[in-house]
N, C-alpha and C. Protein backbone atom coordinates (compact mmCIF):
# COMPACT_ATOMS: atom_id res chain seq x y z
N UNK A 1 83.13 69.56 64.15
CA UNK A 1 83.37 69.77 65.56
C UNK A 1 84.02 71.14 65.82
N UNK A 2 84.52 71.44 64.96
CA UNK A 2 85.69 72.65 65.17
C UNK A 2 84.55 73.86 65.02
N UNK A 3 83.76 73.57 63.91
CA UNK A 3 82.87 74.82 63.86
C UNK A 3 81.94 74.71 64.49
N UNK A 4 81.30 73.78 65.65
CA UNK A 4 81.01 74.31 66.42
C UNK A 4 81.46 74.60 67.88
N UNK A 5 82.81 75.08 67.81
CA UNK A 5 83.04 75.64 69.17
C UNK A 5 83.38 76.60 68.50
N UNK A 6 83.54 77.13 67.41
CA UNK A 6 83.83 78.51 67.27
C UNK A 6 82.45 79.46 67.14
N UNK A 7 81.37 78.71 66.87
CA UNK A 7 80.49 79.16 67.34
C UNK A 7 80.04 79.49 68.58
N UNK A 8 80.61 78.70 69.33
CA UNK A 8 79.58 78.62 70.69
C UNK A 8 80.88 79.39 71.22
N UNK A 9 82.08 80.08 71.28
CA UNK A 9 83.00 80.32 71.37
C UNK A 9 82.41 82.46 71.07
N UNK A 10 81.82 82.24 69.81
CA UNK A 10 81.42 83.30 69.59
C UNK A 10 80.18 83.67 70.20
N UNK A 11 79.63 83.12 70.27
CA UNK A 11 77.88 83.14 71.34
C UNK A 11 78.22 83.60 72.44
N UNK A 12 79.70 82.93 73.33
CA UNK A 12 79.78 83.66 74.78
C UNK A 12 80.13 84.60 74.54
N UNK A 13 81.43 85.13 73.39
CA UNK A 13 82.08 86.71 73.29
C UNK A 13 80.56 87.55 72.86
N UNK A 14 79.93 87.09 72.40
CA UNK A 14 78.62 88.09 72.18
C UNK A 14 77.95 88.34 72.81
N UNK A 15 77.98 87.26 73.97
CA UNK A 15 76.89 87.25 75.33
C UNK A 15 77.73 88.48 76.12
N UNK A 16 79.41 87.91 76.73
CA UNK A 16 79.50 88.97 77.27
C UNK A 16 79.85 90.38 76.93
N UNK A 17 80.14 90.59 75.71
CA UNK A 17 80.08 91.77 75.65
C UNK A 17 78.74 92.83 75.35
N UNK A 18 77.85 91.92 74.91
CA UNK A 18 76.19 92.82 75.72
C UNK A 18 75.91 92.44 77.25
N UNK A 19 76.72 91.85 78.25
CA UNK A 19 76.57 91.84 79.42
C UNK A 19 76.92 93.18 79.69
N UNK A 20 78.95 93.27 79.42
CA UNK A 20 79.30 94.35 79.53
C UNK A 20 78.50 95.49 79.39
N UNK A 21 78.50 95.94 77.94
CA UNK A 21 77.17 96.95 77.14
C UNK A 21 76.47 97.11 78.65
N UNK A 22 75.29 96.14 78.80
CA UNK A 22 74.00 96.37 79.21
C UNK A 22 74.18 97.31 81.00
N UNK A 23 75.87 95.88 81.75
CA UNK A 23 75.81 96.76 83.12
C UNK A 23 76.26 98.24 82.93
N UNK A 24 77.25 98.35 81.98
CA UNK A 24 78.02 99.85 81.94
C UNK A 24 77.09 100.93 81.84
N UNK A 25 76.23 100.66 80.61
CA UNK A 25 75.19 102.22 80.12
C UNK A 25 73.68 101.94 80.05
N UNK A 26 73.25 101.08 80.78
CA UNK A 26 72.18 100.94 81.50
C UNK A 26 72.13 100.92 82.79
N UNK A 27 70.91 102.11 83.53
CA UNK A 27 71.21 102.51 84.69
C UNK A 27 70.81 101.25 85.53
N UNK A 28 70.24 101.20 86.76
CA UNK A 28 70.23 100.52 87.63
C UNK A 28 68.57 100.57 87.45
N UNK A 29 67.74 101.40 87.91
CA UNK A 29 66.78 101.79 87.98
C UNK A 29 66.33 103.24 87.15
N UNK A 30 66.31 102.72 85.70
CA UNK A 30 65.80 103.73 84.81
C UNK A 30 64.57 104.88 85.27
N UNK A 31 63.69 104.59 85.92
CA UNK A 31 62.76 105.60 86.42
C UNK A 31 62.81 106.27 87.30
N UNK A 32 63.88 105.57 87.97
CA UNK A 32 63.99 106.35 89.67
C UNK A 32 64.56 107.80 89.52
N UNK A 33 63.75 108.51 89.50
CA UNK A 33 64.81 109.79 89.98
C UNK A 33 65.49 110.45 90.57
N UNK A 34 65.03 109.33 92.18
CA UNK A 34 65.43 110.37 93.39
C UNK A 34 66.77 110.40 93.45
N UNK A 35 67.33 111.96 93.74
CA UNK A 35 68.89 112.37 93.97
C UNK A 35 69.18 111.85 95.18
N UNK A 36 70.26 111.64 95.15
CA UNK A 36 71.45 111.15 96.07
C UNK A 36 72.60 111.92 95.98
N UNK A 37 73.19 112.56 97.04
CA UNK A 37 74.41 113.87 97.16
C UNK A 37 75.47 112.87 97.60
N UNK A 38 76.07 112.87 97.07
CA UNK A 38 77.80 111.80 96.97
C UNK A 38 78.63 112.41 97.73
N UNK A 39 79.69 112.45 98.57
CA UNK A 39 80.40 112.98 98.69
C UNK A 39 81.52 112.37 98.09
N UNK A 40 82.64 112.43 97.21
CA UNK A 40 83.53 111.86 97.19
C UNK A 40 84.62 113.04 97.71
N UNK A 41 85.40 111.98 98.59
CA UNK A 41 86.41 112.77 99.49
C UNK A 41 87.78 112.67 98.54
N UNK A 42 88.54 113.72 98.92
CA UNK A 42 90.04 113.86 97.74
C UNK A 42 91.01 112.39 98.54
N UNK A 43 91.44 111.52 97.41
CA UNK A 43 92.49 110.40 98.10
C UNK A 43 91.68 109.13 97.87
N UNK A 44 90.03 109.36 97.62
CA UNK A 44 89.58 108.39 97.58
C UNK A 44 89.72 107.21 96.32
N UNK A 45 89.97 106.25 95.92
CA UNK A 45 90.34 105.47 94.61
C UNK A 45 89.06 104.90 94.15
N UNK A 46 89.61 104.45 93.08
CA UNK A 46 88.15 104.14 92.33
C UNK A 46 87.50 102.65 92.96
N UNK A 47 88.91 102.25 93.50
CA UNK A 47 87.82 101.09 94.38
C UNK A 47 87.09 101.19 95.42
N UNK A 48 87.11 102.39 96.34
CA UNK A 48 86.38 102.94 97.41
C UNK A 48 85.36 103.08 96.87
N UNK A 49 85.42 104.16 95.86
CA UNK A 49 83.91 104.86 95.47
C UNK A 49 83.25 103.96 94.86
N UNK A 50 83.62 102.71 94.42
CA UNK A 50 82.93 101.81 93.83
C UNK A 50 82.09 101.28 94.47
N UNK A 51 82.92 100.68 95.54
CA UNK A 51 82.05 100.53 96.94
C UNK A 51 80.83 101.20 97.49
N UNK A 52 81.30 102.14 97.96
CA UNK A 52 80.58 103.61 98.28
C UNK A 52 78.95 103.51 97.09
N UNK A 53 79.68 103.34 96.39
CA UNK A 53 78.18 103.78 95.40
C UNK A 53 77.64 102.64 95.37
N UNK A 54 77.87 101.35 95.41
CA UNK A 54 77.09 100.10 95.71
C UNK A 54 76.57 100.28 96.78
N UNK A 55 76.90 100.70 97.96
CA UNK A 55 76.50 100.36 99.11
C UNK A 55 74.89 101.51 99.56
N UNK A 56 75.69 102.47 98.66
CA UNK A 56 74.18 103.68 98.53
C UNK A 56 73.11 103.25 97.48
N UNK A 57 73.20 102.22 97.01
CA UNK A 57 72.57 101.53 96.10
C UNK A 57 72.23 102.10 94.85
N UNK A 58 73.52 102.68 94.40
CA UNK A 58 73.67 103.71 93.09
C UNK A 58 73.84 102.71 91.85
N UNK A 59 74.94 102.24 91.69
CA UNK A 59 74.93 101.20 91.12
C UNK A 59 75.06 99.95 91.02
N UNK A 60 75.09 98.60 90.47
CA UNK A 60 74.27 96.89 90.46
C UNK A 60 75.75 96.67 91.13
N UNK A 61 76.79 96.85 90.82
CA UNK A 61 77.94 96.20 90.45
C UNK A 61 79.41 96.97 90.63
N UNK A 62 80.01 96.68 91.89
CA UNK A 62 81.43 97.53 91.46
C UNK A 62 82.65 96.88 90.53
N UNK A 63 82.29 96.26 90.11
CA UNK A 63 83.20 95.24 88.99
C UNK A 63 83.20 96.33 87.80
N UNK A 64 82.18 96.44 87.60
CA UNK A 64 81.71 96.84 86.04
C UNK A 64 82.05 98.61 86.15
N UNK A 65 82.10 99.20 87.63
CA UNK A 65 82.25 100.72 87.54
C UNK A 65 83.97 100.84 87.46
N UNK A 66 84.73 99.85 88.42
CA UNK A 66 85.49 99.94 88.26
C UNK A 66 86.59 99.40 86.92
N UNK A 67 85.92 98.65 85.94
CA UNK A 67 86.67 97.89 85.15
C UNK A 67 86.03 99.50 83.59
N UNK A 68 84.58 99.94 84.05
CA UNK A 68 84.82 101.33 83.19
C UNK A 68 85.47 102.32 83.24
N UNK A 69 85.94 102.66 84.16
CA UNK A 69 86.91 103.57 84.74
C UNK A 69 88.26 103.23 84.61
N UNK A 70 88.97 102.55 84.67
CA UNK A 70 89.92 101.81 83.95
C UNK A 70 90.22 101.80 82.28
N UNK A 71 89.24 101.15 82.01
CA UNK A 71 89.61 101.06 80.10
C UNK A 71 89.53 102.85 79.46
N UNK A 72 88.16 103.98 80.40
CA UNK A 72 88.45 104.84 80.05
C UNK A 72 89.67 105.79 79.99
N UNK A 73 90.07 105.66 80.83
CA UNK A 73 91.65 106.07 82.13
C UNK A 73 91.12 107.02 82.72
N UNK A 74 89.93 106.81 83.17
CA UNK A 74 89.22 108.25 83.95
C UNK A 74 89.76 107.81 85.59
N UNK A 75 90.43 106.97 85.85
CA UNK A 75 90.84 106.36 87.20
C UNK A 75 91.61 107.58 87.91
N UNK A 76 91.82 108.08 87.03
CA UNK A 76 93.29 109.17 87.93
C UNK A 76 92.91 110.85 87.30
N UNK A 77 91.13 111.01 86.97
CA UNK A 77 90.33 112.38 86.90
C UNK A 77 89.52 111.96 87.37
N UNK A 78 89.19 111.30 88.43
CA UNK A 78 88.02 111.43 89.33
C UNK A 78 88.04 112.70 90.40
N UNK A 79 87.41 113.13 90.22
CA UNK A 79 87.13 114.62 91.22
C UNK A 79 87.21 114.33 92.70
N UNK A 80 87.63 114.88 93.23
CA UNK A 80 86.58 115.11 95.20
C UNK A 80 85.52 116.38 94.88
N UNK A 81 84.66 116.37 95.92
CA UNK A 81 83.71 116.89 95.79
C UNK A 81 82.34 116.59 95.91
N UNK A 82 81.28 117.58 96.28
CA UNK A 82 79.58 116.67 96.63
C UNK A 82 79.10 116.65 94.75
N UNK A 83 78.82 115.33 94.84
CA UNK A 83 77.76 115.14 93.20
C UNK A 83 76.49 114.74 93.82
N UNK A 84 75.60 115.00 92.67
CA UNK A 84 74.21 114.93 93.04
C UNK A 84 73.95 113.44 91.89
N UNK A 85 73.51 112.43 92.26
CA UNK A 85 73.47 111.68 91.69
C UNK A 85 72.02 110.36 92.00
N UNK A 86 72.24 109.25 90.96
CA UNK A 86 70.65 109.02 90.87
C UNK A 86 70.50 107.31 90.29
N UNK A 87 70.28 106.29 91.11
CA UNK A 87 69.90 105.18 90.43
C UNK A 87 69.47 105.10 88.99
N UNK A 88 68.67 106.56 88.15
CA UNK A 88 68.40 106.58 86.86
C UNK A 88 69.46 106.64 86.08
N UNK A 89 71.33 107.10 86.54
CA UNK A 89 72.54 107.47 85.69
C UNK A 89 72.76 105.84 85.29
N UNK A 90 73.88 105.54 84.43
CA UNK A 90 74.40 104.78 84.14
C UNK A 90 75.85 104.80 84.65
N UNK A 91 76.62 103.79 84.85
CA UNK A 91 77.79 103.36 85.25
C UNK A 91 78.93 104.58 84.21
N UNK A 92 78.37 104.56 83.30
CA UNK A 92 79.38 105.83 82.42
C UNK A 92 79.06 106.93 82.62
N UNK A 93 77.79 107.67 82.73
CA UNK A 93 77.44 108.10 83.22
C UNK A 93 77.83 109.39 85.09
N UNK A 94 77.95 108.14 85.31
CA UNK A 94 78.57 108.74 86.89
C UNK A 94 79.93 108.64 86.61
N UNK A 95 81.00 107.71 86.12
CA UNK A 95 82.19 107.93 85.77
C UNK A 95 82.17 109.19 84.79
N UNK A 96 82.02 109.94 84.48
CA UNK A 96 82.27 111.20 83.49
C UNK A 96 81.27 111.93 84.25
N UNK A 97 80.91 112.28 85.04
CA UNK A 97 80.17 113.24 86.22
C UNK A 97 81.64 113.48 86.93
N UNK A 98 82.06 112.60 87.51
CA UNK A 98 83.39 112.11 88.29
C UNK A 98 84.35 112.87 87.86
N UNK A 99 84.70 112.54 86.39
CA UNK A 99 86.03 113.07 85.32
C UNK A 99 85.97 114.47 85.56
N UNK A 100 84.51 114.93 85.18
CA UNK A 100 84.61 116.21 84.82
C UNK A 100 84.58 117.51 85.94
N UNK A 101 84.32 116.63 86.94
CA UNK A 101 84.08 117.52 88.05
C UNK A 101 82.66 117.99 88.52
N UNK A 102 81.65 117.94 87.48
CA UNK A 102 80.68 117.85 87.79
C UNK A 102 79.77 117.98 89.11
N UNK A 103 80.27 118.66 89.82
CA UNK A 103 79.66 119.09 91.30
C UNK A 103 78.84 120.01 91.22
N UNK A 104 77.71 119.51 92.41
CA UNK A 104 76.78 120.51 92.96
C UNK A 104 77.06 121.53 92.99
N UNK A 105 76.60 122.94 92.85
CA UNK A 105 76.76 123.94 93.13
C UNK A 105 75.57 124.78 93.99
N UNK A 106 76.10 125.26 94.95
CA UNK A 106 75.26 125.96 95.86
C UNK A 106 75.12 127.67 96.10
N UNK A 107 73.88 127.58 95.69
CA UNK A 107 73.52 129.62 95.81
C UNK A 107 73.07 129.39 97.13
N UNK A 108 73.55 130.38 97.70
CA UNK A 108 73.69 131.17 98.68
C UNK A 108 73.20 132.79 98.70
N UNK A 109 72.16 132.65 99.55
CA UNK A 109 71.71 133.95 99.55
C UNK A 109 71.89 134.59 101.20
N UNK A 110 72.82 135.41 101.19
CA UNK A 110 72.40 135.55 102.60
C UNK A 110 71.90 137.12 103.07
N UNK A 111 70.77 137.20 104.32
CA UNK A 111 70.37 138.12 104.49
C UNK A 111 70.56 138.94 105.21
N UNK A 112 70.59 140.31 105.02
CA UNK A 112 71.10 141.03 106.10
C UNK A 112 70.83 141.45 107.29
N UNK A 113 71.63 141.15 108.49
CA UNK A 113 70.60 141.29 109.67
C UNK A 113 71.07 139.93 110.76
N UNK A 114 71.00 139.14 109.47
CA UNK A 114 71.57 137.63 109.76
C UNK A 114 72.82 137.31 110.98
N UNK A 115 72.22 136.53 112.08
CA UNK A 115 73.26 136.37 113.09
C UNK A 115 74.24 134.57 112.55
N UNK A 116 75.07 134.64 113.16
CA UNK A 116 75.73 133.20 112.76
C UNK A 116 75.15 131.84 113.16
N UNK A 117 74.40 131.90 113.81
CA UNK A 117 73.06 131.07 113.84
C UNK A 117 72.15 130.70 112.93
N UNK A 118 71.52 132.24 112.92
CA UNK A 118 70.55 132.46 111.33
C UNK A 118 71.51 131.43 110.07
N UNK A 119 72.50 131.96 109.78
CA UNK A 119 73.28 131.46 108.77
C UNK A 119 73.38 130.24 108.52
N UNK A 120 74.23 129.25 109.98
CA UNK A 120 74.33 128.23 110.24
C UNK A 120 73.31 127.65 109.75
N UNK A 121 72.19 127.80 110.53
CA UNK A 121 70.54 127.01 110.33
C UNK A 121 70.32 126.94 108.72
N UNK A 122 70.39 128.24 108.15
CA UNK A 122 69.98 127.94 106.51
C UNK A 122 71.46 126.99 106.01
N UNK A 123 72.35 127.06 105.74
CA UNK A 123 73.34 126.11 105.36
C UNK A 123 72.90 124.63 106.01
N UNK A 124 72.90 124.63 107.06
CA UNK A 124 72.14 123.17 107.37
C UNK A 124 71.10 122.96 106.70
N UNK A 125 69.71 123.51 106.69
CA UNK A 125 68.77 123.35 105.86
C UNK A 125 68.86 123.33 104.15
N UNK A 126 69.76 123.39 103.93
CA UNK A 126 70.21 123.05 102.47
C UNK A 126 71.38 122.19 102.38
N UNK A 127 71.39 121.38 103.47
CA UNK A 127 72.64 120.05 103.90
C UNK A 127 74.09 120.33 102.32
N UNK A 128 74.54 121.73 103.24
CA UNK A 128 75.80 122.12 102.99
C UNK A 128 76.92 122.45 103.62
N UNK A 129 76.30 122.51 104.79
CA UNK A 129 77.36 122.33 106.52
C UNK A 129 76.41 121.60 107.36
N UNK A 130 77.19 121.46 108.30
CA UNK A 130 76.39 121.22 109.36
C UNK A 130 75.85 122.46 110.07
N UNK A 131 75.54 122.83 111.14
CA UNK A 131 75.27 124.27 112.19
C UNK A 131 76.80 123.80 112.66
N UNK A 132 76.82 123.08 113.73
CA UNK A 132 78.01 122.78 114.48
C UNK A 132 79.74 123.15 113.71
N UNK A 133 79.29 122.33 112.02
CA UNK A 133 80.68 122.92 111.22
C UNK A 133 81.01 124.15 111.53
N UNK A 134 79.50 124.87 110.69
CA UNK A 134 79.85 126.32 110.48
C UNK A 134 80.06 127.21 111.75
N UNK A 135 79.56 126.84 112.35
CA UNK A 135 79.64 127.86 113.76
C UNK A 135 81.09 127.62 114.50
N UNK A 136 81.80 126.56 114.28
CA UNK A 136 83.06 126.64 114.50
C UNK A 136 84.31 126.98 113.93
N UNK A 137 83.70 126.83 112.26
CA UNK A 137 84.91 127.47 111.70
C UNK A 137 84.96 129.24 111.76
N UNK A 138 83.61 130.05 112.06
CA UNK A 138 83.54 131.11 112.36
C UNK A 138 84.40 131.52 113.14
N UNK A 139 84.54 130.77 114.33
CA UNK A 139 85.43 130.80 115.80
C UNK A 139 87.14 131.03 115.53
N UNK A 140 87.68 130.19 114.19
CA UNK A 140 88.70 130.25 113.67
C UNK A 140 89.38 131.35 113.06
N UNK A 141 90.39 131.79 113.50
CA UNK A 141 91.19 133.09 113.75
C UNK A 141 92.21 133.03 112.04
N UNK A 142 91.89 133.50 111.20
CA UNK A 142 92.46 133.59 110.00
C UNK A 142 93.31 134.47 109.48
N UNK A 143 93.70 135.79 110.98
CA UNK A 143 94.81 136.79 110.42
C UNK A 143 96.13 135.99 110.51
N UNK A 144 96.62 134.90 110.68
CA UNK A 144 97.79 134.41 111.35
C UNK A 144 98.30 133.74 109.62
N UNK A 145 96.96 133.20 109.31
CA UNK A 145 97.29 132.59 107.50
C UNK A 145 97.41 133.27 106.51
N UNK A 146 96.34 134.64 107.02
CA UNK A 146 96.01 135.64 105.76
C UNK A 146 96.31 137.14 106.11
N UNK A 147 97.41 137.44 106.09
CA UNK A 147 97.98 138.55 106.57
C UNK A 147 97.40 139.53 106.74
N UNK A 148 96.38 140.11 105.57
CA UNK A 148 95.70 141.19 105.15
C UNK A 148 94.57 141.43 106.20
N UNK A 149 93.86 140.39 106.78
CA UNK A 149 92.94 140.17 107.40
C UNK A 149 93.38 140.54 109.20
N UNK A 150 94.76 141.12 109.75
CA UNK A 150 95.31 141.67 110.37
C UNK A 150 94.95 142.74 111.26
């Protein structure tokens, strides 16, 4: 009797820890490629973004993102910042995108001639401002912060 509940005792610790295994570093949708631009905002905790990324249908499970993020101690190096991200990542995966900072980076070319409109419009068209952002922070008077600029 005894040996078999230490069997069947061992069957569940084996079950769940290839549960674990399978949600953590198996993605959601292995083929999918299409990107998804994250924003994670600074202040946000790992139970927000857990959320957040379930709800964008990034990953199966916020149990499993948040309980990886935890055992790693990546809980308190999660970045702010836009990530470009993808139903094909895995739950570890996007946690160490997170850690490392791993953000989009945007070239910027701008041309000369270019009115703050012109500008605006291409930054919108590469959904990195809005028009409305940029055209208002233009409006914003910066000799008062930055002396030099006087």
């Amino acid at each position: 009797m005894i040996k078999n509940k230490k069997k069947i005792l061992l069957g569940l610790a084996v079950f769940f820890v290839m549960l674990l295994l399978f949600e953590i570093y198996f993605p959601k949708s292995p083929f999918k490629k299409d990107k998804v631009l994250y924003n994670l905002e600074k202040g946000n905790g790992y139970d927000k973004i857990a959320k957040d990324l379930r709800e964008k249908g990034i990953i199966k499970n916020t149990q499993f993102f948040k309980f990886y993020v935890l055992i790693t101690f990546n809980y308190s190096k999660l970045q702010a910042g836009r990530y470009e991200l993808s139903e094909s990542m895995s739950v570890a995966d996007i946690a160490e995108k997170f850690a490392l900072g791993d953000i989009v980076e945007n070239k910027v070319t701008i041309i000369e001639g270019w009115s703050v409109n012109d500008l605006a419009e291409y930054l919108e068209d590469r959904s990195i401002y809005s028009k409305e952002e940029f055209v208002s922070a233009t409006k914003v008077n910066f000799s008062k912060k930055f002396e030099f600029l006087s």
